[in-house]
N, C-alpha and C. Protein backbone atom coordinates (compact mmCIF):
# COMPACT_ATOMS: atom_id res chain seq x y z
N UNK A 1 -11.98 5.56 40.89
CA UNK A 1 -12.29 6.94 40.64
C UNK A 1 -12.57 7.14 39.15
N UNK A 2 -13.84 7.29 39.07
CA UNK A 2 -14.39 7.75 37.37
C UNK A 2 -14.51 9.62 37.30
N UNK A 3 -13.63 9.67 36.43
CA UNK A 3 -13.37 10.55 35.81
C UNK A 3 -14.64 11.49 34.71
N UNK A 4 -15.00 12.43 34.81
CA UNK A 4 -15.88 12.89 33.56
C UNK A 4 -15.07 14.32 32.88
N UNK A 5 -15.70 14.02 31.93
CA UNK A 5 -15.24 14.94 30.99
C UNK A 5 -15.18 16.19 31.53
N UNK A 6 -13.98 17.24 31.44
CA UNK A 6 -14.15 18.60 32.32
C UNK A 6 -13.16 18.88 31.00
N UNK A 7 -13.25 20.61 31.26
CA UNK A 7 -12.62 21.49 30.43
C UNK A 7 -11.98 22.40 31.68
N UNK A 8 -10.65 22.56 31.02
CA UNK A 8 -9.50 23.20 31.59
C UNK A 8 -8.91 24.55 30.86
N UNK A 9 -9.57 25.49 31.70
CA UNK A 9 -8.78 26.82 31.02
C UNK A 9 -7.58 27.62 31.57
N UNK A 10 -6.72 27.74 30.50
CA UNK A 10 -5.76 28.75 31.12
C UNK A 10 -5.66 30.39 30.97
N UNK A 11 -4.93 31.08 31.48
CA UNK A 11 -4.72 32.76 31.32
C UNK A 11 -4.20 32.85 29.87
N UNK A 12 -3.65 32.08 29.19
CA UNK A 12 -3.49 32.88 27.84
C UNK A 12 -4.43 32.43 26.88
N UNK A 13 -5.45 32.12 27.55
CA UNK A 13 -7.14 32.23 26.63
C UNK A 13 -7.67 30.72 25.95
N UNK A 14 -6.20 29.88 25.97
CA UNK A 14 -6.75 28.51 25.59
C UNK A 14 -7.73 27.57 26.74
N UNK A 15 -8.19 27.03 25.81
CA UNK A 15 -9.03 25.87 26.96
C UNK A 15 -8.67 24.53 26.10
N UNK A 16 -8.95 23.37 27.35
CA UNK A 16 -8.74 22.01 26.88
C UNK A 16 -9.59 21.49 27.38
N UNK A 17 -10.60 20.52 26.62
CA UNK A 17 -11.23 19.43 26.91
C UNK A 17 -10.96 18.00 27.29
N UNK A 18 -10.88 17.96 28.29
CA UNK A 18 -9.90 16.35 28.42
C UNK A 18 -10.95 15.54 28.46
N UNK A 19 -10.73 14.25 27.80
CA UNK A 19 -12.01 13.31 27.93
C UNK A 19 -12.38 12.64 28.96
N UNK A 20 -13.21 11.77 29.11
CA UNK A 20 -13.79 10.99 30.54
C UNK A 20 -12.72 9.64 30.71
N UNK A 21 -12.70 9.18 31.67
CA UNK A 21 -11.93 7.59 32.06
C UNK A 21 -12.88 6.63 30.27
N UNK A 22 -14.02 6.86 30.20
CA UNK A 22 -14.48 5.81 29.62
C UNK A 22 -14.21 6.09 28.38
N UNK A 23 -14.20 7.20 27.81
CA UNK A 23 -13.65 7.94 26.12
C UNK A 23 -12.24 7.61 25.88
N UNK A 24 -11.50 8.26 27.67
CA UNK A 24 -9.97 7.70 27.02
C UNK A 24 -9.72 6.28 26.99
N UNK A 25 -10.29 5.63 27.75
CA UNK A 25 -10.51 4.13 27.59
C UNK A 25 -10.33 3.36 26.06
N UNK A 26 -11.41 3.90 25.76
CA UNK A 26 -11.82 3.39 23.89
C UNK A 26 -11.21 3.86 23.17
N UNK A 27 -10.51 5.45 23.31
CA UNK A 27 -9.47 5.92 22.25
C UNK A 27 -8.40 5.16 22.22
N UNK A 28 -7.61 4.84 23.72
CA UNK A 28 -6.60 3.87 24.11
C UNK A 28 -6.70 2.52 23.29
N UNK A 29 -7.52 2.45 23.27
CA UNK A 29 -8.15 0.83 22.90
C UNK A 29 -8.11 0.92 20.77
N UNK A 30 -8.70 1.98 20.45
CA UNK A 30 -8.71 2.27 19.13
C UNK A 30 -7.50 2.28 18.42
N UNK A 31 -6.37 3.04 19.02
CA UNK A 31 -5.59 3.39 19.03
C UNK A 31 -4.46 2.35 18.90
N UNK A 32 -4.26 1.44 19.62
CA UNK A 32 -3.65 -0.20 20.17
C UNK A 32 -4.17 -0.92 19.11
N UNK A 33 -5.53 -1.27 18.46
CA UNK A 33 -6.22 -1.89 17.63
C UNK A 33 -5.10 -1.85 16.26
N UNK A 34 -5.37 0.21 16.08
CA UNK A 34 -4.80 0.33 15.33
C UNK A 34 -3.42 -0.06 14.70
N UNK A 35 -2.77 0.22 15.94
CA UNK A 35 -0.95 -0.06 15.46
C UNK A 35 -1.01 -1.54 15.60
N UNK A 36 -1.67 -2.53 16.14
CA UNK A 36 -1.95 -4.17 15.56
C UNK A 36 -2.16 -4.48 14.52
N UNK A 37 -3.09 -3.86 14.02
CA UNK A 37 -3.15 -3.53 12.61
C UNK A 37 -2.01 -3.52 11.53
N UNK A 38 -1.65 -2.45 11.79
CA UNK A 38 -0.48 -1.77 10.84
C UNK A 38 0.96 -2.94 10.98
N UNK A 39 1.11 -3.29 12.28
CA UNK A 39 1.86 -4.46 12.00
C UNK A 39 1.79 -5.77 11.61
N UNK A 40 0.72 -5.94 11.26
CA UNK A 40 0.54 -7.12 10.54
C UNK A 40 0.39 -6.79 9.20
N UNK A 41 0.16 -6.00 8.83
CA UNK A 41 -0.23 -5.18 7.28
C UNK A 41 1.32 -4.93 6.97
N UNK A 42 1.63 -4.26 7.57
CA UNK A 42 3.99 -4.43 7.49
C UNK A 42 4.36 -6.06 7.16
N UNK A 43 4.09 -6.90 7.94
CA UNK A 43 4.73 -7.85 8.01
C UNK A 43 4.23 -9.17 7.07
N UNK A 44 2.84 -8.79 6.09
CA UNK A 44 2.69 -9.59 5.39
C UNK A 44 3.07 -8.89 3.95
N UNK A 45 3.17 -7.69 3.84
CA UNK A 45 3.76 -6.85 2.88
C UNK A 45 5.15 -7.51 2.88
N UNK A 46 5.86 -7.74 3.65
CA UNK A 46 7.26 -8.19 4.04
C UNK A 46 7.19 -9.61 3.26
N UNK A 47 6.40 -10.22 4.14
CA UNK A 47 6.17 -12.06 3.51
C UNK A 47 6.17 -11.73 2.22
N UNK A 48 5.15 -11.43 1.57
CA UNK A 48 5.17 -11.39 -0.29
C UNK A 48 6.61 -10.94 -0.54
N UNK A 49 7.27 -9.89 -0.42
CA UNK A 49 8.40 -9.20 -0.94
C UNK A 49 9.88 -10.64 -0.46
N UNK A 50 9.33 -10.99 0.05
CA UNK A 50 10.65 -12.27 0.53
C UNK A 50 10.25 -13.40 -0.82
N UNK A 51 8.93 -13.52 -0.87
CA UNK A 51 8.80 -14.72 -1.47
C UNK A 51 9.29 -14.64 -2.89
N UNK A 52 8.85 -12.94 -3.75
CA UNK A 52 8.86 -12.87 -4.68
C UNK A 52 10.56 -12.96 -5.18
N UNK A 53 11.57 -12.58 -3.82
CA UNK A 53 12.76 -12.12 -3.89
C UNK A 53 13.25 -13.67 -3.94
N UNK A 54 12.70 -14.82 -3.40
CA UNK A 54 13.30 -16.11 -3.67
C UNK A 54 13.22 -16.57 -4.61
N UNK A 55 11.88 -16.54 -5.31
CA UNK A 55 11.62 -16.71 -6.80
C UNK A 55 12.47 -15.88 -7.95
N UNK A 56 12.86 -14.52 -7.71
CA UNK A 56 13.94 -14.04 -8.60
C UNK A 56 15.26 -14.85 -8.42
N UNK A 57 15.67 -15.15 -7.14
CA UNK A 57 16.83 -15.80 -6.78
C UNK A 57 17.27 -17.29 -7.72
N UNK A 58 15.88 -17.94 -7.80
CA UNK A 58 16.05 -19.56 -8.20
C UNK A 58 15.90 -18.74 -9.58
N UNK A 59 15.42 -18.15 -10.03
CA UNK A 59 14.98 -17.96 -11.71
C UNK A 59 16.84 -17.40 -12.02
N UNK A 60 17.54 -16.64 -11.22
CA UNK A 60 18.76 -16.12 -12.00
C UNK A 60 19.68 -17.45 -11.14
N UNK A 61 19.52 -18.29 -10.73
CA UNK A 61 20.41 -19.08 -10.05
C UNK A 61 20.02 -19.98 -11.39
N UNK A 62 19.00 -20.10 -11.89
CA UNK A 62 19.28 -21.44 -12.74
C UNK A 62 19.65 -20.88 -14.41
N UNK A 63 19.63 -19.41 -14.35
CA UNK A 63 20.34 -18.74 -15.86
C UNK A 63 19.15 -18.23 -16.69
N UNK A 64 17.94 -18.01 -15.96
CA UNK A 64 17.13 -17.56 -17.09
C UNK A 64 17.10 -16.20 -16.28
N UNK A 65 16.92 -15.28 -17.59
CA UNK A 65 16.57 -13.70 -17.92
C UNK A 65 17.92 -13.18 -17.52
């Protein structure tokens, strides 16, 4: 069942446009892309901040600064 775009009105004057099977499809999809994204962008932000934090570690473990 394919779905098309219809608009839905109610009595207190609003209306809603809901999108088609194939729009919400790709928003779904955009959307998923997105937060893949963002967690890998987190988690290599993470990697650097570990590495730099081991390198402070050995620099005050061996007495400098």
């Amino acid at each position: 069942m394919i779905k098309e775009r219809y608009k839905e009105e109610y009595e207190e004057g609003s209306d809603l446009l809901w999108p088609s099977d194939k729009e919400d499809k790709i928003t779904r999809q955009f959307y998923k892309d997105l937060s893949n994204l963002s967690i890998k962008i987190n988690y290599g932000k993470k990697k650097k901040l570990r590495f730099f934090e081991q390198v402070v570690r050995i620099i005050k473990g061996k007495g400098w600064g």
